[in-house]
C-alpha atoms as a PDB file:
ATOM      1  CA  UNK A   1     -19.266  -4.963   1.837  1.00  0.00           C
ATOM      2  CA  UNK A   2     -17.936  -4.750  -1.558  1.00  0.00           C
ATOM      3  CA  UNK A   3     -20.787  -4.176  -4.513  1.00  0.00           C
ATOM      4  CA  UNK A   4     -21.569  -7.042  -6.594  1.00  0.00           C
ATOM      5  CA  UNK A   5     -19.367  -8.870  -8.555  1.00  0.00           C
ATOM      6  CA  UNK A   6     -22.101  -9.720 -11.688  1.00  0.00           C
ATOM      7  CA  UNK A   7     -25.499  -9.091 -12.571  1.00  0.00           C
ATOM      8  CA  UNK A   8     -27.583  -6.109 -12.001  1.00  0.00           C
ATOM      9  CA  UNK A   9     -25.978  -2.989 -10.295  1.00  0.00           C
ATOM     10  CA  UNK A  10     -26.906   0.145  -9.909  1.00  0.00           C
ATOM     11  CA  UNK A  11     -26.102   4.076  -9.422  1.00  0.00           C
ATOM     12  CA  UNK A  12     -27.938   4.176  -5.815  1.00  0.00           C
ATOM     13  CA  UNK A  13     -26.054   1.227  -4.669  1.00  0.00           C
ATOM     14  CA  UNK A  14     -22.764   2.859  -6.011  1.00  0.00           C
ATOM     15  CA  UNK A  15     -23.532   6.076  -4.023  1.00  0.00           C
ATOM     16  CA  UNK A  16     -24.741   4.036  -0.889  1.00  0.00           C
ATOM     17  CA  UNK A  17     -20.667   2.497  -1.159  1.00  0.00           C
ATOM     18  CA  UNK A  18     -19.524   5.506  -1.940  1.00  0.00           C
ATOM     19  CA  UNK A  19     -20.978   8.777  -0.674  1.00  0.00           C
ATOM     20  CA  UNK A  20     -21.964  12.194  -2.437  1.00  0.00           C
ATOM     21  CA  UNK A  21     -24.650  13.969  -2.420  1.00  0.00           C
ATOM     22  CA  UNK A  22     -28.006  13.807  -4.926  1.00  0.00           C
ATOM     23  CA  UNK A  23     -28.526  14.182  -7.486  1.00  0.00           C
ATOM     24  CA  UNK A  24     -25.800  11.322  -8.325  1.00  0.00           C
ATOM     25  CA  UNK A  25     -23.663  11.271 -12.037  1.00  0.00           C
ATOM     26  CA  UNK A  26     -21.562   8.207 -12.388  1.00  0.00           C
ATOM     27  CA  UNK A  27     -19.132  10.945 -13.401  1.00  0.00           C
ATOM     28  CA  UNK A  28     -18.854  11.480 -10.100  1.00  0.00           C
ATOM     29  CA  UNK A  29     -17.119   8.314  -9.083  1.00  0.00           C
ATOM     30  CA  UNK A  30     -14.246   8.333 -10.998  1.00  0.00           C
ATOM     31  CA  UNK A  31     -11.441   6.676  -9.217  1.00  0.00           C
ATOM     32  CA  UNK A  32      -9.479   9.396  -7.728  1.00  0.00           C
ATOM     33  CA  UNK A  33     -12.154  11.745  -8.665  1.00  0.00           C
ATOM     34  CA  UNK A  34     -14.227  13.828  -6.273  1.00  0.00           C
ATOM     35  CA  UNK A  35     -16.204  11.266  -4.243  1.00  0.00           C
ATOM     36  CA  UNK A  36     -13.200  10.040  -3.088  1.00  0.00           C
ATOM     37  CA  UNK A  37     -13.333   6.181  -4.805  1.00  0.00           C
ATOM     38  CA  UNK A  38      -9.776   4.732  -3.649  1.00  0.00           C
ATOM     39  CA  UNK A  39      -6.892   3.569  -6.061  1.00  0.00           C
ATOM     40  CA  UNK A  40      -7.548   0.028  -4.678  1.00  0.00           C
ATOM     41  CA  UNK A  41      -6.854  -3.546  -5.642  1.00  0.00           C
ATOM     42  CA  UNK A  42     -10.771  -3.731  -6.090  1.00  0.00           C
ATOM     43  CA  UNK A  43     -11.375  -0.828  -7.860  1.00  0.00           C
ATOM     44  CA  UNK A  44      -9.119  -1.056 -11.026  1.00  0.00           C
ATOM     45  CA  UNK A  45     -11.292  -1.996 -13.606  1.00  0.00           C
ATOM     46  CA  UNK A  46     -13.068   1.984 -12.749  1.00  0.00           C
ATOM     47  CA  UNK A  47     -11.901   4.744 -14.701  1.00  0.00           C
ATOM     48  CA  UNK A  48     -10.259   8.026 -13.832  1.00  0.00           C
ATOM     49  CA  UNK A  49     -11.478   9.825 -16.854  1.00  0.00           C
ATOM     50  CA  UNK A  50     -13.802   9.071 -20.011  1.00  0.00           C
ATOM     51  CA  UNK A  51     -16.330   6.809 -20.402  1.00  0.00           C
ATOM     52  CA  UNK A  52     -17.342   4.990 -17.850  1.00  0.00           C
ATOM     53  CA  UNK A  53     -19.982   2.498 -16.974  1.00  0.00           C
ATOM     54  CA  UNK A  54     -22.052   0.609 -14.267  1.00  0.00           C
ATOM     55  CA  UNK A  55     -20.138  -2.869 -14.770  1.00  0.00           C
ATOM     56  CA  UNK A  56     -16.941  -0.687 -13.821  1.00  0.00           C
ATOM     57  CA  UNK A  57     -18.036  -0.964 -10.602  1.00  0.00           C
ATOM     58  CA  UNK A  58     -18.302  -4.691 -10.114  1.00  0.00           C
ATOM     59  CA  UNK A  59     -16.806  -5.731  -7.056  1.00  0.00           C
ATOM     60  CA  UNK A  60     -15.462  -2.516  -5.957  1.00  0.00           C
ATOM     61  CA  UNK A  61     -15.266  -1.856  -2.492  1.00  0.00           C
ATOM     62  CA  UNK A  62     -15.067   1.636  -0.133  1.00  0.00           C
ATOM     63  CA  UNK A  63     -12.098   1.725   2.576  1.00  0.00           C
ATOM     64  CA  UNK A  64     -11.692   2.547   5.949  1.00  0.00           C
ATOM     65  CA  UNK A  65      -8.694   2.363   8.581  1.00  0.00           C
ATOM     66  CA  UNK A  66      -9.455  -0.211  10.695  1.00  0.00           C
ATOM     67  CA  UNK A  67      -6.874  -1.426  14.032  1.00  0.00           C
ATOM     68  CA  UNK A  68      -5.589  -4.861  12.879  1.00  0.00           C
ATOM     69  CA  UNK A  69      -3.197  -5.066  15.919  1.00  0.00           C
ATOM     70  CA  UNK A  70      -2.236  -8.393  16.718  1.00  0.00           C
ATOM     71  CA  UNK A  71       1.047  -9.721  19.683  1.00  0.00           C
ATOM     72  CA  UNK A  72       1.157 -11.967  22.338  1.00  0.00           C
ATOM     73  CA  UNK A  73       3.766 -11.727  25.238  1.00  0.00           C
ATOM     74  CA  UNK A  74       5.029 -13.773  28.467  1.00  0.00           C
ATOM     75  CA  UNK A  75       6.822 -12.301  31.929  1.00  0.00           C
ATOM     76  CA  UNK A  76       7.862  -9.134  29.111  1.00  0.00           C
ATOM     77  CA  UNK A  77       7.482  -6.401  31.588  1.00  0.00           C
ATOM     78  CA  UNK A  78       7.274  -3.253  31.544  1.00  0.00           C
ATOM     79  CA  UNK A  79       6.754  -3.358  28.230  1.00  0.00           C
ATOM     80  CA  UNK A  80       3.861  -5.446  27.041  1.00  0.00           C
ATOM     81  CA  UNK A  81       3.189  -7.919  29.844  1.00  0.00           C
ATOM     82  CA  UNK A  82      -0.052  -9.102  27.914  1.00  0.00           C
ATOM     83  CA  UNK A  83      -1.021 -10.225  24.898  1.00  0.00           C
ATOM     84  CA  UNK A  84      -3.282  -8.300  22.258  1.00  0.00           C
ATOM     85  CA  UNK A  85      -5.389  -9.145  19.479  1.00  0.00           C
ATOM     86  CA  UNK A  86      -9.220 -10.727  19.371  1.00  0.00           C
ATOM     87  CA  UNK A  87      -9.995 -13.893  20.798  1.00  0.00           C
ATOM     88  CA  UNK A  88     -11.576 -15.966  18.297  1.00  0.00           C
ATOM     89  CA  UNK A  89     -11.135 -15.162  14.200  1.00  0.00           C
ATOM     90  CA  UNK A  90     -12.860 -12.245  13.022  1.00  0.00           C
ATOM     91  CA  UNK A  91     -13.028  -9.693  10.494  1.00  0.00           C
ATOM     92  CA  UNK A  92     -14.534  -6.952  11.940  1.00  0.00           C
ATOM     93  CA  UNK A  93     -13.870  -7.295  16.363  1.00  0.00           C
ATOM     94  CA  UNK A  94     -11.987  -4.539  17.067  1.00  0.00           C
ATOM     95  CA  UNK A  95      -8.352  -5.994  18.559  1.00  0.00           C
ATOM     96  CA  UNK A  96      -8.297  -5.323  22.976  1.00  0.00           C
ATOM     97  CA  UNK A  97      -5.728  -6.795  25.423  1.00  0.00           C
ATOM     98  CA  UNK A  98      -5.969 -10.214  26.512  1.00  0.00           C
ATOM     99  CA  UNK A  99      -4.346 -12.208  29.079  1.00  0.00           C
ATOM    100  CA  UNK A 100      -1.217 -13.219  28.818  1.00  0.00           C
ATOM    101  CA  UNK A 101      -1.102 -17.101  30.795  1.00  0.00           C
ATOM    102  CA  UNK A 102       0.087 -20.504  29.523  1.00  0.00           C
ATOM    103  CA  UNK A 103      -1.341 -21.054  26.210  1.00  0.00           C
ATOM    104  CA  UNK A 104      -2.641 -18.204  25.875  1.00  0.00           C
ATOM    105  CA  UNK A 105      -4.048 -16.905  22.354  1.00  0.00           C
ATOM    106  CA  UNK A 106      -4.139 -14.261  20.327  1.00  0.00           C
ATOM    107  CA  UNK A 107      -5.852 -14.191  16.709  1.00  0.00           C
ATOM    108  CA  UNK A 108      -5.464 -11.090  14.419  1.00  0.00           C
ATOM    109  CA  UNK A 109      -8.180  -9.638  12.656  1.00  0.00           C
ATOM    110  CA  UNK A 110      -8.235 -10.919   9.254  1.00  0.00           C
ATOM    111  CA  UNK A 111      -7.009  -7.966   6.742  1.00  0.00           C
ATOM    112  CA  UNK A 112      -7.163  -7.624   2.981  1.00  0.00           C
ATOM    113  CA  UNK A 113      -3.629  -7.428   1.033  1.00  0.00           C
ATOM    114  CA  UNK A 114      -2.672  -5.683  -1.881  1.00  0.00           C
ATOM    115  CA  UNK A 115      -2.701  -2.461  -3.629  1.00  0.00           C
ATOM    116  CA  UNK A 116      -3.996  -0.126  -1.308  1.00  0.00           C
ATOM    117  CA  UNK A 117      -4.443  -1.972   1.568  1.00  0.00           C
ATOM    118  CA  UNK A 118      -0.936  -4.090   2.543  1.00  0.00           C
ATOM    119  CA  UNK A 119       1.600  -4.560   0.291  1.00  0.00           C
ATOM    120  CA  UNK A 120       4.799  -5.827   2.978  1.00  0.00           C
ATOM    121  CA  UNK A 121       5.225  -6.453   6.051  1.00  0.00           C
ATOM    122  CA  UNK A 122       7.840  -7.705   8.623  1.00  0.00           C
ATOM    123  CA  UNK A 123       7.405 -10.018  12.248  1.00  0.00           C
ATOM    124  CA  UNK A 124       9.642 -11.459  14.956  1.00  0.00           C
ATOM    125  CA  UNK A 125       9.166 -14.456  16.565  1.00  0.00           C
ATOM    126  CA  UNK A 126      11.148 -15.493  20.357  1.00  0.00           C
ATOM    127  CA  UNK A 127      11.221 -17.907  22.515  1.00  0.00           C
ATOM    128  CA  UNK A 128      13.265 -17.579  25.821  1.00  0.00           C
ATOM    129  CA  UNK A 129      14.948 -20.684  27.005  1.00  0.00           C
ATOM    130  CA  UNK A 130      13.267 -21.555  30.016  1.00  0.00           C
ATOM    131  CA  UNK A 131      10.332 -23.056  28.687  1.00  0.00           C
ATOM    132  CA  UNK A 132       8.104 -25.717  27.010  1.00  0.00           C
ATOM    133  CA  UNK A 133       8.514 -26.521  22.987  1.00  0.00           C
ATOM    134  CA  UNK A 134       5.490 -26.427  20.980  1.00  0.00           C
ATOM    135  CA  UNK A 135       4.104 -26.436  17.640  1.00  0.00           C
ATOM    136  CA  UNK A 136       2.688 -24.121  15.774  1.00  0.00           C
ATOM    137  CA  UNK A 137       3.260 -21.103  18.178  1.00  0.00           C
ATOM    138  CA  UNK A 138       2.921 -19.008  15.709  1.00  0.00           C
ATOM    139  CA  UNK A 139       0.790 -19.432  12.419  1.00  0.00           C
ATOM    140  CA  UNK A 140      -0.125 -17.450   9.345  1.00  0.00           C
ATOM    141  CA  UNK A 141      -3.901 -18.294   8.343  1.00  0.00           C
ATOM    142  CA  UNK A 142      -5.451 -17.322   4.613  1.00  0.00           C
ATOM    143  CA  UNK A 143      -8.154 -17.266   2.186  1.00  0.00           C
ATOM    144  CA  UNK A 144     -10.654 -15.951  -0.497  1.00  0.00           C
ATOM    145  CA  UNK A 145     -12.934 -13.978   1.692  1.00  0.00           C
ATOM    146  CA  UNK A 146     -12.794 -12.184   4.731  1.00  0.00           C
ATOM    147  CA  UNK A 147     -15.122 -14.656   6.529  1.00  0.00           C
ATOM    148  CA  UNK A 148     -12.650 -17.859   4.784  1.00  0.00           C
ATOM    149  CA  UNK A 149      -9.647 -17.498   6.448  1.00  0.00           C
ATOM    150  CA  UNK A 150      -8.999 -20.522   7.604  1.00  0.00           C
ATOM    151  CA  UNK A 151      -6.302 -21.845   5.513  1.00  0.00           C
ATOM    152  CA  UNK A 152      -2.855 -22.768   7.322  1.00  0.00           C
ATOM    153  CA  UNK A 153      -0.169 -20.575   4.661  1.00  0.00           C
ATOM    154  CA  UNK A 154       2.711 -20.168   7.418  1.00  0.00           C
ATOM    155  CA  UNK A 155       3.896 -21.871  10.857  1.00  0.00           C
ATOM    156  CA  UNK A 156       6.313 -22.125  13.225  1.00  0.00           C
ATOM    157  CA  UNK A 157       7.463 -24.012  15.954  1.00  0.00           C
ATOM    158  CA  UNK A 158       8.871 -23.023  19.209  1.00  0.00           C
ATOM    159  CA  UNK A 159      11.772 -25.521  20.826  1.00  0.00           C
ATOM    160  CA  UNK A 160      13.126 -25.492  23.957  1.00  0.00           C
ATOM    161  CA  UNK A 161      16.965 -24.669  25.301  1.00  0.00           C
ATOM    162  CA  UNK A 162      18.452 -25.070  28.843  1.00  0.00           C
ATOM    163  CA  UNK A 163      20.968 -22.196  28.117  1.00  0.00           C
ATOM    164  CA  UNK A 164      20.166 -19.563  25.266  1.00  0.00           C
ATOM    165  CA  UNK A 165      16.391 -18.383  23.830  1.00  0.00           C
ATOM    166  CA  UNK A 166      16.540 -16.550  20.892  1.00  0.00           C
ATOM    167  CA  UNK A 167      14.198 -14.827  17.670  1.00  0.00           C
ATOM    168  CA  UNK A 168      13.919 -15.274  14.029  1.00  0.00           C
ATOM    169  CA  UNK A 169      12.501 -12.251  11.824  1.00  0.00           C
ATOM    170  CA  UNK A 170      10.796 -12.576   8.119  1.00  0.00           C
ATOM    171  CA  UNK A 171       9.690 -10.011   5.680  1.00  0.00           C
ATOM    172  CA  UNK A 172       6.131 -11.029   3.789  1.00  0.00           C
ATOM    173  CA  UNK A 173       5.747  -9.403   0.619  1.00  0.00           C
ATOM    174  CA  UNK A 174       2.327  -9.384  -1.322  1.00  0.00           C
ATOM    175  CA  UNK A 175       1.801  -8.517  -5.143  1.00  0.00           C
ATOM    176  CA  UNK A 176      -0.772  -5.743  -5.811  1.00  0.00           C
ATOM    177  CA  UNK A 177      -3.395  -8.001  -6.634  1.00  0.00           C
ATOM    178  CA  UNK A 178      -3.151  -9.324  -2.915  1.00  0.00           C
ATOM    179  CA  UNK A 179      -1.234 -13.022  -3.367  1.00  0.00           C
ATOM    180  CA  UNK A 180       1.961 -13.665  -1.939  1.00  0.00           C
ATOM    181  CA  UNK A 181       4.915 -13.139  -3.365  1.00  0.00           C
ATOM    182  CA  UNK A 182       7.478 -13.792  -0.727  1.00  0.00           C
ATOM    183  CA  UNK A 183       8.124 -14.743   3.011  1.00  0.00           C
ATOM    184  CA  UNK A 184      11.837 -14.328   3.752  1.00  0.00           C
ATOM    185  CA  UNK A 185      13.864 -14.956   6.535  1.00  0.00           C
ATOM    186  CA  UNK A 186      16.099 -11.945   7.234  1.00  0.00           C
ATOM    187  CA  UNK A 187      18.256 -12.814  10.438  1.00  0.00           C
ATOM    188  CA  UNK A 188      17.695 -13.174  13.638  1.00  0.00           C
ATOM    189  CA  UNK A 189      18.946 -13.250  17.742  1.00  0.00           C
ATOM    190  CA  UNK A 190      21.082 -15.757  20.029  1.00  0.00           C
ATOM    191  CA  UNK A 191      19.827 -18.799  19.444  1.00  0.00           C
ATOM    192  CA  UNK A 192      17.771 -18.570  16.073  1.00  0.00           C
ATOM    193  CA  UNK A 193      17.266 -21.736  16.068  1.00  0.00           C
ATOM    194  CA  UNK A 194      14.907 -22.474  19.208  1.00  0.00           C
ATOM    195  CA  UNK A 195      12.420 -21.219  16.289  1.00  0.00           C
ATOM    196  CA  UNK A 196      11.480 -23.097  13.408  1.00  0.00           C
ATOM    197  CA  UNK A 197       9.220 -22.687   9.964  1.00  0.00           C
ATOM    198  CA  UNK A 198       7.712 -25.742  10.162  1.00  0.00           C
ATOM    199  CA  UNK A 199       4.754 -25.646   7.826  1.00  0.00           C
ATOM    200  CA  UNK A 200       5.206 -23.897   4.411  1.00  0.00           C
ATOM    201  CA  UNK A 201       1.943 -23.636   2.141  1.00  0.00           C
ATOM    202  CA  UNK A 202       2.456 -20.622   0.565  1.00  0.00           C
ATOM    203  CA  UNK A 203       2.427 -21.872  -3.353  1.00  0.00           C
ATOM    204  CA  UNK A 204      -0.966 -23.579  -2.386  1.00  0.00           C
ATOM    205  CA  UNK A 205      -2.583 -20.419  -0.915  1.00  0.00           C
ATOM    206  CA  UNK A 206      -1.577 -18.610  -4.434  1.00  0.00           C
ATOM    207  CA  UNK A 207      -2.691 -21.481  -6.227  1.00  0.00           C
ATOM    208  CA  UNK A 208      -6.287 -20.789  -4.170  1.00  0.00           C
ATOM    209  CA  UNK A 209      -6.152 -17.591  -4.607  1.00  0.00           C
ATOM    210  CA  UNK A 210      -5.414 -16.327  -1.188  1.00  0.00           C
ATOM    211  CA  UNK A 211      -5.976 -12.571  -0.747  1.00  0.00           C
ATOM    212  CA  UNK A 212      -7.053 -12.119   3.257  1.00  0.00           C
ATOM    213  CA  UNK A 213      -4.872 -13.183   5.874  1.00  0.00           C
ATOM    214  CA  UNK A 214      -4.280 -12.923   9.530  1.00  0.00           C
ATOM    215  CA  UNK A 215      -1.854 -14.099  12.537  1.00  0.00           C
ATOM    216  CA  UNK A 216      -2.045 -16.298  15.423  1.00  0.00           C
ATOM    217  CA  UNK A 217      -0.093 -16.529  18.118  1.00  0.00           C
ATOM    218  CA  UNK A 218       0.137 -18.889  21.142  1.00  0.00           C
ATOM    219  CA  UNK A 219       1.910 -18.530  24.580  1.00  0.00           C
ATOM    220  CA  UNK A 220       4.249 -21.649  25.840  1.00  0.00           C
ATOM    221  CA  UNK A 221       2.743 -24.418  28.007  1.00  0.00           C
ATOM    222  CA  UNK A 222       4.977 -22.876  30.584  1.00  0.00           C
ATOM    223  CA  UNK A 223       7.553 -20.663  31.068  1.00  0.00           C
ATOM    224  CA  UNK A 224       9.815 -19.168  33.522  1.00  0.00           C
ATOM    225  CA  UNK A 225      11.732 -15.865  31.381  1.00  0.00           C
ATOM    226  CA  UNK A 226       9.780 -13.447  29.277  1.00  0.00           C
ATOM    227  CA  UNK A 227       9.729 -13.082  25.549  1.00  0.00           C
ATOM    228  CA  UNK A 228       7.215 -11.592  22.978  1.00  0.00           C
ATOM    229  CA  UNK A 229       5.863 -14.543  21.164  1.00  0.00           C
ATOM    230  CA  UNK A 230       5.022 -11.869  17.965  1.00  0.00           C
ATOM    231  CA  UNK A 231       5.922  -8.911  16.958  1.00  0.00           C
ATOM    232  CA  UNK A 232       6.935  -6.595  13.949  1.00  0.00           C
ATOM    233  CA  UNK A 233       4.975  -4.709  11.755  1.00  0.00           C
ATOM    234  CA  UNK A 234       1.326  -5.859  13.053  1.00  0.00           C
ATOM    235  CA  UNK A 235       2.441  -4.600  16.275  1.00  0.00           C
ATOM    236  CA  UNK A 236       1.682  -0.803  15.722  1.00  0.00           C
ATOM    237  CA  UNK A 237      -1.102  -1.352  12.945  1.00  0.00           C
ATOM    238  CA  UNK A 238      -3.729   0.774  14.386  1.00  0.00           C
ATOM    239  CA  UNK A 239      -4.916   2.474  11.359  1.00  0.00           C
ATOM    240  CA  UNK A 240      -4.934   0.328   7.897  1.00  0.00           C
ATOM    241  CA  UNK A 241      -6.763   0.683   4.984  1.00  0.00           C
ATOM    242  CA  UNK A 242      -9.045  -2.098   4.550  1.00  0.00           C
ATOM    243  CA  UNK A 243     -12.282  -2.810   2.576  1.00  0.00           C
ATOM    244  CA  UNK A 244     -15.292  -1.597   4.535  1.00  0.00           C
END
């Protein structure tokens, strides 16, 4: 939990975020100094030399890798014949395998972005031809806390083909301070357009100040050939940086 973001503060509850040993110096928590304080989005406004103060430390936050592994599959064997994720929204469930039926779902566990925690990322999104079409198969969720994100930013749709499935990829980029700054389509497989970006809200979410996110992603109605609903970067995320 990050420290407060006003009023009183002190230099136990900076060493309680922080670590070190007593007796404590503020000098000690120099960002980048020897207590280890992280070049973070949230901990800019502390020093790495000079003077330094206890309002520095308003709303900084320690770090810790956390697994923020999110995909969801259908028939894809060997490879992934399940999906993987949490089951309900969370910040802080660790992400497990989960089954893999019709309509199955997969949530991601909400992550921070921006500097020091995730700057860019990329995912893929397929559909095979041989099943149902449905909405919002695939949806990007945000918001101002970790226990807010419940904001639709990003979704797609899933359609449905009698001859050719096919998969669309996009690269998100996020400014240091953690808002978006792009999601970009860059190219895709066979039939690219069985999938389709059907809700776009990502001007809103910076207007709102948007700075955690996470995925969702939903399995077809039915189905009769495999695909991977999501994948990309979140796929091997097993160790991020992310506010503790």
């Amino acid at each position: 939990m990050a420290l407060p973001g006003s009023g009183a503060i002190s230099l136990s509850q900076i060493a309680s975020q922080y670590g070190g040993s007593a007796p404590h110096s503020l000098k000690d928590y120099y960002r980048n100094g020897t207590e280890g304080v992280p070049d973070t989005v949230s901990t800019q406004s502390i020093p790495e030399s000079g003077e330094i103060g206890l309002k520095d430390f308003y709303g900084s936050a320690e770090t810790a890798n956390r697994d923020i592994r999110v995909w969801m599959s259908y028939l894809y064997s060997p490879i992934d014949n399940y999906g993987f994720g949490v089951t309900s929204q969370s910040s802080t469930a660790a992400p497990s395998t989960i089954s893999n039926g019709a309509n199955a779902v997969a949530w991601q566990p909400v992550f921070r972005a921006g500097q020091g925690y995730i700057t860019s990322a990329s995912i893929t999104i397929s559909q095979n031809e041989d099943t149902s079409a449905y909405n919002n198969n695939v949806v990007l969720y945000g918001g101002t806390s970790s226990s807010a994100v419940t904001n639709v930013v990003a979704a797609w749709n899933a359609g449905s083909s009698g001859s050719t499935g096919g998969s669309r990829g996009y690269s998100i980029v996020w400014t240091d301070a953690g808002l978006i700054s792009s999601i970009t389509y860059t190219g895709g497989s066979y039939n690219t357009g069985i999938i389709t970006w059907a809700v776009d809200n990502v001007s809103a979410a910076n207007s709102g100040g948007y700075t955690w996110f996470g995925f969702y992603a939903k399995n077809p109605p039915s189905f009769g050939k495999g695909a991977r609903v999501l994948g990309g970067t979140f796929y091997s995320a097993s160790s991020v940086p992310q506010p503790t």
